[in-house]
C-alpha atoms as a PDB file:
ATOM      1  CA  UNK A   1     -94.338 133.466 183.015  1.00  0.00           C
ATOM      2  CA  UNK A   2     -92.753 131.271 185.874  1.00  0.00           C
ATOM      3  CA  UNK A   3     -90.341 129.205 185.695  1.00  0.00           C
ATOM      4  CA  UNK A   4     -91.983 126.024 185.569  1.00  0.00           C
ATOM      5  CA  UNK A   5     -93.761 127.342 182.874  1.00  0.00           C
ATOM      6  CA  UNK A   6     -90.062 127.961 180.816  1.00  0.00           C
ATOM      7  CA  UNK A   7     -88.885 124.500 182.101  1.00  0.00           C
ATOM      8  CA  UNK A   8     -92.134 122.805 180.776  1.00  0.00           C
ATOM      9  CA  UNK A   9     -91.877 125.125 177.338  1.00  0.00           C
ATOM     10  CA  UNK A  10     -88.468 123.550 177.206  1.00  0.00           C
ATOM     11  CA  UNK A  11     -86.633 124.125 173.929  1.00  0.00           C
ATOM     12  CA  UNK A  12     -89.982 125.812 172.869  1.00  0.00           C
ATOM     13  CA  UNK A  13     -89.857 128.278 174.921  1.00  0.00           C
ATOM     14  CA  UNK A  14     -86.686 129.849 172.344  1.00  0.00           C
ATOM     15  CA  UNK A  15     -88.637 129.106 169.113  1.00  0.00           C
ATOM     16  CA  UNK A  16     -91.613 131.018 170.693  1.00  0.00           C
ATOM     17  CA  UNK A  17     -90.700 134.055 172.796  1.00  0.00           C
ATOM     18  CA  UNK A  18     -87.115 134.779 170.364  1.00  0.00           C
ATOM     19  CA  UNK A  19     -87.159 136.970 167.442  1.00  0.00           C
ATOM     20  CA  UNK A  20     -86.690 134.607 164.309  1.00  0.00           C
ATOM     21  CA  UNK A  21     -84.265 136.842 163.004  1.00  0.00           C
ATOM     22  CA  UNK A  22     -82.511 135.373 165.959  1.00  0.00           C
ATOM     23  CA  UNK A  23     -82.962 131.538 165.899  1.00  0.00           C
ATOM     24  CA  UNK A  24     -79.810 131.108 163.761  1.00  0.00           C
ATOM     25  CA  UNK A  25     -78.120 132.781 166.302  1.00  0.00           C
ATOM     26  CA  UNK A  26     -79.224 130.188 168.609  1.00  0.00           C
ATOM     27  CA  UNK A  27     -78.384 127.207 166.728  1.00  0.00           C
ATOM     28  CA  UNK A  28     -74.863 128.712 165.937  1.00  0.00           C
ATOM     29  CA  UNK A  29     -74.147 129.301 169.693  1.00  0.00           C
ATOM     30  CA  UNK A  30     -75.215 125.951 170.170  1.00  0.00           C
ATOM     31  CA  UNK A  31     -73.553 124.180 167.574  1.00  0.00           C
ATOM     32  CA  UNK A  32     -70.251 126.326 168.692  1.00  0.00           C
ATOM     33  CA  UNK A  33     -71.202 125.153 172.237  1.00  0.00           C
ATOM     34  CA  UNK A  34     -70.478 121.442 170.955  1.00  0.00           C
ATOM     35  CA  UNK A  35     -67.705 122.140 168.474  1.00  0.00           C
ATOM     36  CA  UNK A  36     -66.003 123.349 171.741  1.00  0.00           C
ATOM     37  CA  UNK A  37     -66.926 120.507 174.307  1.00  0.00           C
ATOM     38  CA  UNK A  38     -65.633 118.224 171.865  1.00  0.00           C
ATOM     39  CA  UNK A  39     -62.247 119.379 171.943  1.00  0.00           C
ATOM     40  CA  UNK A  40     -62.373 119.117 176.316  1.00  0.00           C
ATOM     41  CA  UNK A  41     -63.146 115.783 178.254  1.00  0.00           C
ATOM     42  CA  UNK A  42     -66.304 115.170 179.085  1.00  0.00           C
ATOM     43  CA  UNK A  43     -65.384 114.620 182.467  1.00  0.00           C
ATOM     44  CA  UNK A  44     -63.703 118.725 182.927  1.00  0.00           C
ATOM     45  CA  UNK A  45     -66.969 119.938 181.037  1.00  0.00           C
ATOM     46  CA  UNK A  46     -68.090 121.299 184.377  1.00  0.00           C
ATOM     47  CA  UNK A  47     -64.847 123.815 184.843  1.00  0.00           C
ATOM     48  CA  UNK A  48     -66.811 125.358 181.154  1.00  0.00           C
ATOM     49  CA  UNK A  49     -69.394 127.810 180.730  1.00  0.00           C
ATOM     50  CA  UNK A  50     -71.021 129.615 177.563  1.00  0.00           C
ATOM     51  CA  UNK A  51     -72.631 132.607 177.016  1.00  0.00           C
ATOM     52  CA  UNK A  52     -74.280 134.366 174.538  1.00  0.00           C
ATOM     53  CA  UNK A  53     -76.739 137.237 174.188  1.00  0.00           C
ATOM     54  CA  UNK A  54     -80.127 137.540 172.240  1.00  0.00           C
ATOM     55  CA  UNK A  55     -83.066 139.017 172.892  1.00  0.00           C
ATOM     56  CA  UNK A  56     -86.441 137.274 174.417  1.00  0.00           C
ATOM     57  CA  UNK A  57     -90.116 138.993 173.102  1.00  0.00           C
ATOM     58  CA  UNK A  58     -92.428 138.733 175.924  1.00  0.00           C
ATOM     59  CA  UNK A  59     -96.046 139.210 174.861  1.00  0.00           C
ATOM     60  CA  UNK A  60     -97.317 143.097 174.567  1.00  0.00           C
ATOM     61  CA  UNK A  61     -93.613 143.984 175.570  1.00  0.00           C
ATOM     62  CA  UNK A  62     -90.469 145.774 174.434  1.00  0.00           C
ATOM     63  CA  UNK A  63     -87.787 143.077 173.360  1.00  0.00           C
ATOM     64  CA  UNK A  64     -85.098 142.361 176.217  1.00  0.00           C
ATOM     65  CA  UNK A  65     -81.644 141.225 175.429  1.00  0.00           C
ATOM     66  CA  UNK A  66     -80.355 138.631 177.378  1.00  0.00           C
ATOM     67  CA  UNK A  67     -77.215 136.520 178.789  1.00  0.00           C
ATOM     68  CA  UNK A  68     -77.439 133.333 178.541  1.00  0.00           C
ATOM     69  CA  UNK A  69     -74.720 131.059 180.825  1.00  0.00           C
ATOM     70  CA  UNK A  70     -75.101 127.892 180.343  1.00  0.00           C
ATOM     71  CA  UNK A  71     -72.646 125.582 182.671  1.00  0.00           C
ATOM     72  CA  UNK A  72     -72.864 121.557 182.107  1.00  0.00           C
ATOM     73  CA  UNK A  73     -73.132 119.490 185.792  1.00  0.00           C
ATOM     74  CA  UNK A  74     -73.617 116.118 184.828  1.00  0.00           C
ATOM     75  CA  UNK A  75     -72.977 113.722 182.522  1.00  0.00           C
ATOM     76  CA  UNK A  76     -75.119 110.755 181.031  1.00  0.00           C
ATOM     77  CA  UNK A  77     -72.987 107.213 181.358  1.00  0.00           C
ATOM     78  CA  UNK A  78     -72.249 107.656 177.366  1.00  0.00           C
ATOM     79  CA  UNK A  79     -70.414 110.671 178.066  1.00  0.00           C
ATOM     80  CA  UNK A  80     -73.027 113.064 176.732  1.00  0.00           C
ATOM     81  CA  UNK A  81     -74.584 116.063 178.455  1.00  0.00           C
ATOM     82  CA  UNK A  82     -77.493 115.440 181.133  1.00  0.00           C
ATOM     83  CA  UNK A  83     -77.793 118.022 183.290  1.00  0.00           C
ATOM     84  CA  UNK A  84     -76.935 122.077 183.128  1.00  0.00           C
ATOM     85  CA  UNK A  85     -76.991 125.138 185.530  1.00  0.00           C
ATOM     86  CA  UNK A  86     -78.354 128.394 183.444  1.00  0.00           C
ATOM     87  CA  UNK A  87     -78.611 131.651 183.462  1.00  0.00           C
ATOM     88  CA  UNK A  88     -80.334 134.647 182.312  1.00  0.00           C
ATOM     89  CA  UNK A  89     -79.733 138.233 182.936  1.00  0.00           C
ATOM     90  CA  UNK A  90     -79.976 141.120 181.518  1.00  0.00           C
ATOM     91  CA  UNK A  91     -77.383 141.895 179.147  1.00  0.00           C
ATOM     92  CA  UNK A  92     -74.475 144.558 179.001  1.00  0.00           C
ATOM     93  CA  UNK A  93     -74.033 144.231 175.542  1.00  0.00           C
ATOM     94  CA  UNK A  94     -74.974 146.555 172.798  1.00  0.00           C
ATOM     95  CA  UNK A  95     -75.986 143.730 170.588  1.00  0.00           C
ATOM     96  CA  UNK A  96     -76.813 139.968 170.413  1.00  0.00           C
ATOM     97  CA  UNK A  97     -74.317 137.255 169.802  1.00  0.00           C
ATOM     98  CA  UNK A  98     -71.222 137.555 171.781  1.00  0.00           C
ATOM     99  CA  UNK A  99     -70.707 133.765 172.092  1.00  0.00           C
ATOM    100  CA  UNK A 100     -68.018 133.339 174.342  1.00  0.00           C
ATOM    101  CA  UNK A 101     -66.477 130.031 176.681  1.00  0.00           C
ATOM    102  CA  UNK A 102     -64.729 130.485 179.779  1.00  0.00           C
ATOM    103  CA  UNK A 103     -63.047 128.570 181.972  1.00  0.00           C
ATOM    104  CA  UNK A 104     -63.427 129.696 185.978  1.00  0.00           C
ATOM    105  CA  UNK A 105     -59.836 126.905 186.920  1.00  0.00           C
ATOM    106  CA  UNK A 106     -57.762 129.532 185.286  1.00  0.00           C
ATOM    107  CA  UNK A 107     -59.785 132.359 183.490  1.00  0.00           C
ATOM    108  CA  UNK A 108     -59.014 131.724 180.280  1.00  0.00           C
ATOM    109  CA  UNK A 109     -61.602 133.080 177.638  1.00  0.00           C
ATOM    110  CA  UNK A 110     -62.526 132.185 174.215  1.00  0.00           C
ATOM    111  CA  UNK A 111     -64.501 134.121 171.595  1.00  0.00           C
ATOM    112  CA  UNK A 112     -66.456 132.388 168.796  1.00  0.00           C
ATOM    113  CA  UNK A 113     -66.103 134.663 165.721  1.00  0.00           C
ATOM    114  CA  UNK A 114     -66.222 133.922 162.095  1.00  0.00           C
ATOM    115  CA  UNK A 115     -66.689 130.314 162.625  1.00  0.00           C
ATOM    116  CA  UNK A 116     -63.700 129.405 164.486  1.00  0.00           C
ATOM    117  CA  UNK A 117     -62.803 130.027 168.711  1.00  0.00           C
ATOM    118  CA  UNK A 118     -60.193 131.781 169.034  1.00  0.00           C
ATOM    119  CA  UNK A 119     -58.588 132.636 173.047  1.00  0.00           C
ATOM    120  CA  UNK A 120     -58.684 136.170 174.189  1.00  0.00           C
ATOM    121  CA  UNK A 121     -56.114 136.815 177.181  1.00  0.00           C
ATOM    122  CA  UNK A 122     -57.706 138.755 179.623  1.00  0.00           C
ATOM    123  CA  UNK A 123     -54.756 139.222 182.821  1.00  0.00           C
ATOM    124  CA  UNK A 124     -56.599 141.487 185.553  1.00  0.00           C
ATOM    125  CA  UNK A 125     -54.228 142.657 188.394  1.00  0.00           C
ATOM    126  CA  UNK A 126     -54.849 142.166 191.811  1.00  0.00           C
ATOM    127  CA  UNK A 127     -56.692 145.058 192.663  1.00  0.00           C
ATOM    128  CA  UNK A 128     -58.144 144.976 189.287  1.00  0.00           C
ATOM    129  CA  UNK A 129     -59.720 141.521 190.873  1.00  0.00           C
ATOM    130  CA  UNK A 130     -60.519 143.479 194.089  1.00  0.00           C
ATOM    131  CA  UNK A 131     -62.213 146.016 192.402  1.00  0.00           C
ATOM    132  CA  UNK A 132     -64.415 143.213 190.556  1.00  0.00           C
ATOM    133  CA  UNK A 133     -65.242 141.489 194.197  1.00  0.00           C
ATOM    134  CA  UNK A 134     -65.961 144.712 195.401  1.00  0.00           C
ATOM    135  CA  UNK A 135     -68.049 145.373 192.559  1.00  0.00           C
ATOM    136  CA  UNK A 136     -70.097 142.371 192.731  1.00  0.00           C
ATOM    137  CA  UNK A 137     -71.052 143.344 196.253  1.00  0.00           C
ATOM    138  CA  UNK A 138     -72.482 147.001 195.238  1.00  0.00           C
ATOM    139  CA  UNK A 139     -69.952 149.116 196.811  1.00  0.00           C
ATOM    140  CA  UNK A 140     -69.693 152.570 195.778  1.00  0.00           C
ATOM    141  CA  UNK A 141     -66.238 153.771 194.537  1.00  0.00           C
ATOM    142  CA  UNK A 142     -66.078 155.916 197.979  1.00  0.00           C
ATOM    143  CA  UNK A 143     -66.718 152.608 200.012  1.00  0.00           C
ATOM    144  CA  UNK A 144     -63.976 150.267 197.402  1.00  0.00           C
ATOM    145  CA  UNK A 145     -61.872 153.129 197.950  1.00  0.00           C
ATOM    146  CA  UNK A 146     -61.942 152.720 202.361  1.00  0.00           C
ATOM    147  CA  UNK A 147     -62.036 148.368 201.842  1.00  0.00           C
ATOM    148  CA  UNK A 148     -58.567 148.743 199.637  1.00  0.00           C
ATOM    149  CA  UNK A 149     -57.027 151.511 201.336  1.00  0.00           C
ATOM    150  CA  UNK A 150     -56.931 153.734 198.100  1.00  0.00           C
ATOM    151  CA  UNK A 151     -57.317 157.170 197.248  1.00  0.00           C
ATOM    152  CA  UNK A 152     -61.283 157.379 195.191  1.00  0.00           C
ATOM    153  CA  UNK A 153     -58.892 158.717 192.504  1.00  0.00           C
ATOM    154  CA  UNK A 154     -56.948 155.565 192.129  1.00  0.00           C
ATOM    155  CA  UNK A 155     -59.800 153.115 192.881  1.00  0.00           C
ATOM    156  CA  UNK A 156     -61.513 155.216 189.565  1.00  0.00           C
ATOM    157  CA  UNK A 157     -58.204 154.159 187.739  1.00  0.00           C
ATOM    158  CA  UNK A 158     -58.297 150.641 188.554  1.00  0.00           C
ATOM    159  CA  UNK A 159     -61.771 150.764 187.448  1.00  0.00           C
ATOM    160  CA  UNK A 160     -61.443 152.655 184.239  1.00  0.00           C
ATOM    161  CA  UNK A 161     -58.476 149.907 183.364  1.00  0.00           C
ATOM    162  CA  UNK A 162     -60.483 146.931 184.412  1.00  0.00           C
ATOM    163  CA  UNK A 163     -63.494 148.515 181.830  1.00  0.00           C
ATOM    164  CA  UNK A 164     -61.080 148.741 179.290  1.00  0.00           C
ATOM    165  CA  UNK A 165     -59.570 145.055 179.526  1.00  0.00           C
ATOM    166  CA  UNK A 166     -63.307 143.544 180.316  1.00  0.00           C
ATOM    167  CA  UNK A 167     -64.404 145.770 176.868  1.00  0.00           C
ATOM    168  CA  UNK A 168     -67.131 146.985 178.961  1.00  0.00           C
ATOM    169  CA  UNK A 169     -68.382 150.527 179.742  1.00  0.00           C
ATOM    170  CA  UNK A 170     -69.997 149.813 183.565  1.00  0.00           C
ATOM    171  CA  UNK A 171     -69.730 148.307 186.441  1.00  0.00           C
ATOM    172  CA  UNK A 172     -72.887 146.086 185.305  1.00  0.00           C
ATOM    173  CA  UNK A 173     -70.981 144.928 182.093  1.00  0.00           C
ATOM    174  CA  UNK A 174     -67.766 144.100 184.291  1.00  0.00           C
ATOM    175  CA  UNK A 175     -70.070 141.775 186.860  1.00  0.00           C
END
């Protein structure tokens, strides 16, 4: 399927290519999504993004789970959301759900559990953030390791740290 083909599906394309078992899923993320937004003004909704996880069904195919970012650009003249930049890739969660806000101005991070946001703190050091740049770009932990000016032994402990913060267990899940 193309992309113009998802764009013309629209909302459809969810209520079509998700499991059912996750639609409520979807409509919880996005009613979260709001709940959130409302509590922000409209004009910082841009510094915002949400993500969640589920999985899509393509036709014939195993089921793939998913993040979805979803970051608003533009506002109508009423102050309600026109235009958004989003995202799919593959997920490095075990599960769906995970619906989660962050902020890229100062990195703050909220997680929507049990009906209610609540913000995680989430402080990475600077090599921690190096090690996440680095990362990003595919180096291996021999090639992070000559960029910082590290022992591979200490570049595997800011890594193992920076797992352990992001709750993740690869470098995929920490990207």
């Amino acid at each position: 399927m193309t992309a113009e083909e998802v764009q013309e599906l629209g909302y459809d394309f969810y209520l079509k290519f998700v499991p059912e078992s996750e639609h409520e899923l979807l409509l919880e993320a996005n009613c979260a999504g709001f709940q959130f937004a409302e509590s922000i003004p409209p004009e910082r909704w841009s510094e915002y993004t949400i993500s969640y996880d589920f999985h899509i069904c393509p036709p014939k195919k195993t089921p793939i789970l998913i993040n979805h970012k979803i970051t608003p650009l533009k506002m109508s003249s009423d102050g309600h959301l026109w235009l958004a930049f989003c995202i799919a890739s593959l997920s490095a969660a075990p599960s769906s759900g995970n619906i989660e806000v962050t902020n890229f101005r100062n990195e703050r991070l909220w997680a929507y559990r049990n009906n209610q946001w609540k913000e995680e703190q989430i402080i990475l050091t600077k090599r921690e953030q190096d090690v996440v740049y680095l990362l990003v770009q595919r180096e291996t932990i021999k090639g992070i390791a000559q960029k910082l000016y590290r022992a591979e032994d200490t570049v595997k402990l800011y890594q193992k740290s920076l797992y352990k913060k992001l709750k993740v267990k690869n470098r995929v899940g920490a990207v």
